[in-house]
Each structure stands twice: as C-alpha cells, then as structure tokens.
Protein backbone atom coordinates (compact mmCIF):
# COMPACT_ATOMS: atom_id res chain seq x y z
CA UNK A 1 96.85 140.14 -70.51
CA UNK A 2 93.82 139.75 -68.04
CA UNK A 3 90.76 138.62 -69.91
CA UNK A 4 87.56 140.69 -68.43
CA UNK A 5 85.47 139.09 -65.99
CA UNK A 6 82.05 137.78 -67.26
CA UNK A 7 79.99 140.30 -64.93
CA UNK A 8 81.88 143.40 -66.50
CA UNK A 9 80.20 146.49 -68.03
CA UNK A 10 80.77 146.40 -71.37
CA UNK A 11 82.35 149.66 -72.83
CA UNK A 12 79.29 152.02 -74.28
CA UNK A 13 79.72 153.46 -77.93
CA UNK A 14 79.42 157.06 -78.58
CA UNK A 15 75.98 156.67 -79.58
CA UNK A 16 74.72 154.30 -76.68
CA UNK A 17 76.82 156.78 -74.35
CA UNK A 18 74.95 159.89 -76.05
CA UNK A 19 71.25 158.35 -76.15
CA UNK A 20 71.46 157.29 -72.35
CA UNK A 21 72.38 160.95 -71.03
CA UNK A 22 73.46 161.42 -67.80
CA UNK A 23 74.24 158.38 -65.72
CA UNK A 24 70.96 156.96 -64.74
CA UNK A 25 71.28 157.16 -61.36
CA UNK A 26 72.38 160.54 -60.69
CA UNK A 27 69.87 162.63 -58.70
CA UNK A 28 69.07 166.31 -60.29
CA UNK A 29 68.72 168.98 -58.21
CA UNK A 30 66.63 171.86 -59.26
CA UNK A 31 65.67 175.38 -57.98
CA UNK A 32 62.91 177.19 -59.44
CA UNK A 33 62.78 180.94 -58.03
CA UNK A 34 59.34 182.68 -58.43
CA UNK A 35 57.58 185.35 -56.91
CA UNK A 36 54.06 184.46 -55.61
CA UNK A 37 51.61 182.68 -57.46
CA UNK A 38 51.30 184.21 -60.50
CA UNK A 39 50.26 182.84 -63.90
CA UNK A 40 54.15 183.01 -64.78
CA UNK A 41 55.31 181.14 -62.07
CA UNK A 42 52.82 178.57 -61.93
CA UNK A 43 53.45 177.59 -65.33
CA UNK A 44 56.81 177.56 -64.83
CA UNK A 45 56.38 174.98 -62.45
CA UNK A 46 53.97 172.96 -64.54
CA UNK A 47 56.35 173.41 -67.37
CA UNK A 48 58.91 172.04 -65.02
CA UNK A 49 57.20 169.23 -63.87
CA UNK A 50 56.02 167.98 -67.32
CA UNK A 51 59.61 168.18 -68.47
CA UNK A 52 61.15 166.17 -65.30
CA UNK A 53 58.56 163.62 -65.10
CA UNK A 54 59.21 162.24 -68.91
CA UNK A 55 62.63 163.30 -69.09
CA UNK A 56 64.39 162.23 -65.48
CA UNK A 57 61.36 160.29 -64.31
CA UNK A 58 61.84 159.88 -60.40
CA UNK A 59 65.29 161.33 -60.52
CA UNK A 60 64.53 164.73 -59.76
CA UNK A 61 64.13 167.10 -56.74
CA UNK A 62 62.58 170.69 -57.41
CA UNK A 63 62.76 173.17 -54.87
CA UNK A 64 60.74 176.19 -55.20
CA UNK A 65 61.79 179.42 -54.00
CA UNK A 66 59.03 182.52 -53.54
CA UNK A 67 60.94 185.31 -53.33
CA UNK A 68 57.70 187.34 -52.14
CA UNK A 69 57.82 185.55 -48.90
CA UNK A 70 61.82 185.20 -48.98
CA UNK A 71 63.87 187.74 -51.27
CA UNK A 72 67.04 187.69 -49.51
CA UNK A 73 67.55 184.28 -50.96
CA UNK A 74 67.45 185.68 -54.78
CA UNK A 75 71.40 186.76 -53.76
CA UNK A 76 72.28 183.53 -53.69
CA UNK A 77 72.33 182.59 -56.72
CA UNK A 78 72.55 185.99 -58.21
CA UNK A 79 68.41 186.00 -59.51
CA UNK A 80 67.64 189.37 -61.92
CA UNK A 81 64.21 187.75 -63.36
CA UNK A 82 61.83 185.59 -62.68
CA UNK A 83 61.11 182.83 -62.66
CA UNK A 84 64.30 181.33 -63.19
CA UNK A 85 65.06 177.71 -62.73
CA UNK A 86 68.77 176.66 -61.55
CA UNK A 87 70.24 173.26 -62.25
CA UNK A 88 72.47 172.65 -58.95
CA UNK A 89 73.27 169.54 -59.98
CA UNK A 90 74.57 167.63 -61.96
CA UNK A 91 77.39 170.30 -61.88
CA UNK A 92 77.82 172.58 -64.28
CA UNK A 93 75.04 174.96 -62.36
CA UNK A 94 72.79 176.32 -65.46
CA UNK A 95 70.47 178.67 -64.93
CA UNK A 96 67.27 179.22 -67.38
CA UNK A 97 64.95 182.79 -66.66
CA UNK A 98 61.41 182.38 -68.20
CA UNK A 99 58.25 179.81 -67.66
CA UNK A 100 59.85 177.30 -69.59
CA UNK A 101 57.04 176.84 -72.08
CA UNK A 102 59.29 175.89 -75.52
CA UNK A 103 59.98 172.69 -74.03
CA UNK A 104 63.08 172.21 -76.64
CA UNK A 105 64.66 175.19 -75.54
CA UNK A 106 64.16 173.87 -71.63
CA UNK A 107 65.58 170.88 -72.49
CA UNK A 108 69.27 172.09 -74.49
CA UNK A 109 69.24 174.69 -71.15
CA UNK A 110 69.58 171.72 -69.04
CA UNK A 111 71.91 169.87 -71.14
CA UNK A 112 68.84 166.68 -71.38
CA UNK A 113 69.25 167.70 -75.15
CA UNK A 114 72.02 168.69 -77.75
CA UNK A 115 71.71 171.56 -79.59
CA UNK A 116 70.67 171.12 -82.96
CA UNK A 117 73.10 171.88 -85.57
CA UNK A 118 72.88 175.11 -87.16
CA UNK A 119 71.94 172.96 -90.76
CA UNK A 120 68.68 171.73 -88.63
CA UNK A 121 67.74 174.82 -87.34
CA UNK A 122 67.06 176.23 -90.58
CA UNK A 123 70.36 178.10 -91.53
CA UNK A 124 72.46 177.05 -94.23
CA UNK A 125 75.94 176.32 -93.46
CA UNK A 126 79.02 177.95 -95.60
CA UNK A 127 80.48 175.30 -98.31
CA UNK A 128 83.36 173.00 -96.32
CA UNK A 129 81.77 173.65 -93.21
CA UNK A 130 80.49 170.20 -91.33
C-alpha cells in the first residue's frame, strides 16, 4: 500500500467540507433581471452586491438585465417577476424573484447557507423526529 505523498490534500471532514462551501475557486455567475431603475431594482442590486462582496468576495460576476430596454431576453430564462436574480452557475441554476432584502433568505436561495432546521425556525418537531 502506497503511503501519500507529503504535498497531498488532506481529506476534509464533514464539518471543514460544510463550513468552506463551495470550492473556493469556483467563479459564480449571476443574472439579476430588472426593469429600469426603480427603487425595487436598485435595491435588488445593492442587496446583491452586499451579499456577494462578504459572502463570495471577488468570486462573483453579476450581470444585470433591464428588461425595459431588452424584454425579449426575460424568455430566456422563463422571467414572470421582477427583479429576479438567477444563479447560472455553480449549476444547479436557482432562481430568487424579489429585492433580496432578508439577507438569510438570499443566502439558503443560493445554496451559500443551509436551511435551518425546522426546531430553529421556531416550530416544534413531533417526538422521535431528529
């Protein structure tokens, strides 16, 4: 049996894996879909912004779509409200409608965050139930 080399990764627990998120140098690619610059959609973006800077700090790209100036591209990714942000990438696509001002929500929407189990949320779980 090969001993590993010296300069090898070491394996990641559960935890480490879970606290680190996506690998850290995977590139997110975001598309925020608004129509002209309303209040809405600039806080969206500013929402947006705030949330990428301390959460994927300098691994992020945000387009932003105005679907005043260009609404045949709302097909595309089948938009019915605005604004509405789509994670491209990392794959699964997620899509989130709304300014994204409850930053907690934002972030379990883009999978940055885990839910919080149901017994944190303020709902009391049936007996046996974990």
């Amino acid at each position: 049996m090969k001993k590993p080399a010296k300069d090898s990764p070491q394996p990641m627990s559960l935890k480490e894996i879970n606290e680190e998120g996506k690998d850290p140098g995977e590139v997110w690619e975001l598309r925020l879909y608004v129509a002209g610059q309303t209040p809405r959609s600039v806080a969206a973006f500013a929402n947006l912004k705030k949330i990428c800077d301390e959460h994927l700090a300098g691994r992020y790209n945000i387009e932003v779509v105005d679907l005043v100036k260009h609404p045949q591209l709302a097909a595309g990714d089948q938009i019915l409200a605005i604004p509405t942000l789509v994670r491209k990438l990392p794959q699964p696509l997620r899509k989130i409608v709304g300014d994204l001002r409850d930053t907690e929500k934002a972030l379990v929407g883009l999978q940055l965050r885990p839910a919080a189990p149901e017994s944190e949320a303020g709902v009391t779980l049936p007996a046996g139930r974990i």
